[in-house]
C-alpha atoms as a PDB file:
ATOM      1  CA  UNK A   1      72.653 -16.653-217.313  1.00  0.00           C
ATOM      2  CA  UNK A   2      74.102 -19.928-215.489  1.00  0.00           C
ATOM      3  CA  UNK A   3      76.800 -19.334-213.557  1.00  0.00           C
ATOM      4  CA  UNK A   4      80.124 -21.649-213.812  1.00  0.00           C
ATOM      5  CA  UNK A   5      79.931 -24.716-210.801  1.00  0.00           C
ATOM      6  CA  UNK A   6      83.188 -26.017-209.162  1.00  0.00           C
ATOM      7  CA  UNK A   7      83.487 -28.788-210.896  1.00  0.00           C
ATOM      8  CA  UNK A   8      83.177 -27.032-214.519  1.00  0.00           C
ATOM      9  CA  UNK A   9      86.249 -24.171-213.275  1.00  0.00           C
ATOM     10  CA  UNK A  10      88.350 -27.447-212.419  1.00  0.00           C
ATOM     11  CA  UNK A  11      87.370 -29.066-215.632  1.00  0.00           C
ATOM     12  CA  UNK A  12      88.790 -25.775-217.173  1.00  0.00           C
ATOM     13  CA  UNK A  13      92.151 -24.922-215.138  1.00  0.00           C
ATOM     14  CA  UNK A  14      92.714 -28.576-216.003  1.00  0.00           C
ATOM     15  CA  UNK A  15      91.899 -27.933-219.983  1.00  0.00           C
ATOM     16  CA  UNK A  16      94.216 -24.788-219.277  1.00  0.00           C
ATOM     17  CA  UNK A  17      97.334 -27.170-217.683  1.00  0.00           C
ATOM     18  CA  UNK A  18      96.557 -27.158-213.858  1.00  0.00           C
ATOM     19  CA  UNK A  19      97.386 -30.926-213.641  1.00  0.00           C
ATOM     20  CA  UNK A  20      98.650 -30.945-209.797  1.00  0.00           C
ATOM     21  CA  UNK A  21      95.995 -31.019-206.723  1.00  0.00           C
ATOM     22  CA  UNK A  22      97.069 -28.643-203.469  1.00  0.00           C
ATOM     23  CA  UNK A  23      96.204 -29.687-200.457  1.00  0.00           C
ATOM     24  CA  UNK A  24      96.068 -27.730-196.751  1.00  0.00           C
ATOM     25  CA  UNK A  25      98.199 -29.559-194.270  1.00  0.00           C
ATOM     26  CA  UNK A  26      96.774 -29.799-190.773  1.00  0.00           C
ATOM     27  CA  UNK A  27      99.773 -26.772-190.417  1.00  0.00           C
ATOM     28  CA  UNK A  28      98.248 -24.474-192.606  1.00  0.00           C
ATOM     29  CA  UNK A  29     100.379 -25.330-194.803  1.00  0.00           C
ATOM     30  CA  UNK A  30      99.684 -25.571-198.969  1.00  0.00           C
ATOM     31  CA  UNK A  31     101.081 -29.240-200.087  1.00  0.00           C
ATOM     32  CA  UNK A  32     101.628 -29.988-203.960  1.00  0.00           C
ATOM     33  CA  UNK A  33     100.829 -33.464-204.447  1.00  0.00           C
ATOM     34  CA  UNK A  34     103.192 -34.001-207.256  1.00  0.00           C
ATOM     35  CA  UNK A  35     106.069 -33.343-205.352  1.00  0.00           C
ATOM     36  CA  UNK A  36     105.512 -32.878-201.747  1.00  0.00           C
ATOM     37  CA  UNK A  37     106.907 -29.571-201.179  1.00  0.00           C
ATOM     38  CA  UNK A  38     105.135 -27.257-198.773  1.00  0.00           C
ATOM     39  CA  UNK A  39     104.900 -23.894-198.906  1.00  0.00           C
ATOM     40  CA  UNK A  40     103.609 -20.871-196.632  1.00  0.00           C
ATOM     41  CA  UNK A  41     100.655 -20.300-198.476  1.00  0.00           C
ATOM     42  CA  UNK A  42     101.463 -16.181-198.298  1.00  0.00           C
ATOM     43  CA  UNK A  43     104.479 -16.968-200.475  1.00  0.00           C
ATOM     44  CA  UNK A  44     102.269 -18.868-203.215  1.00  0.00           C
ATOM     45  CA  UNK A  45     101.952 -18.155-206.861  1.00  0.00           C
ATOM     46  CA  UNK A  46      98.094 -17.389-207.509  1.00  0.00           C
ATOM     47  CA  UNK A  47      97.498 -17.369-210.783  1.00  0.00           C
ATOM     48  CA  UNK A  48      93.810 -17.551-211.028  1.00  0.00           C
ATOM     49  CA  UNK A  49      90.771 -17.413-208.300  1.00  0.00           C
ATOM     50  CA  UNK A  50      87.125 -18.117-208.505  1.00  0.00           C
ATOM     51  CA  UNK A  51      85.008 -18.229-205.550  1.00  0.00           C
ATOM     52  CA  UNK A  52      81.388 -19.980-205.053  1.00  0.00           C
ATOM     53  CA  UNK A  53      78.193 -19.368-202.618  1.00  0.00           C
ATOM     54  CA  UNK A  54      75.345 -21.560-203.009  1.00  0.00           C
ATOM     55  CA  UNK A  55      72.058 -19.990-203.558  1.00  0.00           C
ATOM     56  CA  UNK A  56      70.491 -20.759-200.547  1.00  0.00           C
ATOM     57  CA  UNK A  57      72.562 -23.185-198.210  1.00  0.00           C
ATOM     58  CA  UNK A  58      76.088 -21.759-196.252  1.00  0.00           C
ATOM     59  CA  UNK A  59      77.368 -25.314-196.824  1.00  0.00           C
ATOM     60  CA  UNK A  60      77.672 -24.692-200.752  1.00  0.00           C
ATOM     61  CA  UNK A  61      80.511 -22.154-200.118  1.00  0.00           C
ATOM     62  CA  UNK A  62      83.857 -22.878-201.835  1.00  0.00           C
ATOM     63  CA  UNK A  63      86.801 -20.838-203.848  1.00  0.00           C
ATOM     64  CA  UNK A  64      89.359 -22.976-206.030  1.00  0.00           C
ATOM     65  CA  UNK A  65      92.571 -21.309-206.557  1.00  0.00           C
ATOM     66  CA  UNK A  66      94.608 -21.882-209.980  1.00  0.00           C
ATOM     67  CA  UNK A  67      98.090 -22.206-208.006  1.00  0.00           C
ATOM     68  CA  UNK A  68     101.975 -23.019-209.107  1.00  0.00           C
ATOM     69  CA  UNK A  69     104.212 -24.606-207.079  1.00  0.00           C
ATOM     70  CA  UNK A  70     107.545 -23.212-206.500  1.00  0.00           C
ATOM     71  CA  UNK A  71     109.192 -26.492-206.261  1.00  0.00           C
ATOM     72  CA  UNK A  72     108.643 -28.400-209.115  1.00  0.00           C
ATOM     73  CA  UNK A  73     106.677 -25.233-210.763  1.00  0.00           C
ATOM     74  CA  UNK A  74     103.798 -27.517-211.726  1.00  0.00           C
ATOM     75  CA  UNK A  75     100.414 -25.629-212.162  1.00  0.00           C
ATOM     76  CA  UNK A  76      97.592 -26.751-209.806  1.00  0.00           C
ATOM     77  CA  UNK A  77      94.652 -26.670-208.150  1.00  0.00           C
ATOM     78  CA  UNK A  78      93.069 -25.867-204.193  1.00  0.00           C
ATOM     79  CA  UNK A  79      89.785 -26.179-203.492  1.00  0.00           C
ATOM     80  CA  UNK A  80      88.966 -25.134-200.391  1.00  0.00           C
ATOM     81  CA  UNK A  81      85.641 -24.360-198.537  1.00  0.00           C
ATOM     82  CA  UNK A  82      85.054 -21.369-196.871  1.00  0.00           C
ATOM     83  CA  UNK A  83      82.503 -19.934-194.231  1.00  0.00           C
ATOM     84  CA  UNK A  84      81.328 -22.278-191.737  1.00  0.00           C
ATOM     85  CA  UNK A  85      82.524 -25.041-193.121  1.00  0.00           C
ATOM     86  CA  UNK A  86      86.094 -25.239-193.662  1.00  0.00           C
ATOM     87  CA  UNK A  87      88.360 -26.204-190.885  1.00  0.00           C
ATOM     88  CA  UNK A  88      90.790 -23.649-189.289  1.00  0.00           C
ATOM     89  CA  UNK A  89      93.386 -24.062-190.970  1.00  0.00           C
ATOM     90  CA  UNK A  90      91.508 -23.774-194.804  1.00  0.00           C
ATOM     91  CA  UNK A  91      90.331 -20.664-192.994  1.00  0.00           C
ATOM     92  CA  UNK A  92      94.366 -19.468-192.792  1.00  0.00           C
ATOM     93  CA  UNK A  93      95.189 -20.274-196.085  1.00  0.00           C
ATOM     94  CA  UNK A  94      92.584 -18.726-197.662  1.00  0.00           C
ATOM     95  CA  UNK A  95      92.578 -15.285-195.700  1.00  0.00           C
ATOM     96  CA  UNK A  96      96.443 -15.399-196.405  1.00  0.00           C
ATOM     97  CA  UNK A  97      96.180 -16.690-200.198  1.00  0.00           C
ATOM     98  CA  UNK A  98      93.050 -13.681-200.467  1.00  0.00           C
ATOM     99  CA  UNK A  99      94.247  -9.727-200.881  1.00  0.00           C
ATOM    100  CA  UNK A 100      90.623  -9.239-199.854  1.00  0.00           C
ATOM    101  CA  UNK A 101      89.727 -11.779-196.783  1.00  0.00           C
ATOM    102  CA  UNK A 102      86.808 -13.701-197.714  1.00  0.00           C
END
């Protein structure tokens, strides 16, 4: 069985209408790009989640979150590394985005 890779789930949240990117913000904050609002990512709409470990290499680690912003209520996407890679503040967002801390 071959599993799904990061760039096949975004290929299908956007086939499913995610059309927006999120981004962090260096306050650990989630950003729509289609129309700037900011939102404490604890108060985000999650509508879907899939998370991804690489076989063999820590780096490889990543979770994309299918996301809808309460501002223009676009649906979206946040990819995000996790583990030893992401920065601090991906680290926030995704342990507050998460009901189970990665």
């Amino acid at each position: 069985m071959s599993w799904p890779t990061v760039v096949e789930e975004i290929d299908a949240l956007r086939a499913r209408g995610y059309v927006a990117d999120f981004r962090v913000t260096s306050d650990g904050e989630l950003r729509c790009d289609t129309c700037g609002h900011t939102l404490d990512p604890r108060q985000a709409t999650i509508e879907t989640t899939a998370r991804f470990e690489g076989a063999s290499n820590p780096d490889d680690q990543a979770v994309v979150f299918g996301l809808r912003c309460d501002g223009c209520g676009v649906r979206g996407v946040l990819v995000a590394a996790y583990g030893p890679t992401a920065t601090a503040e991906e680290a926030d967002v995704i342990t507050a985005l998460s009901s189970d801390p990665l």
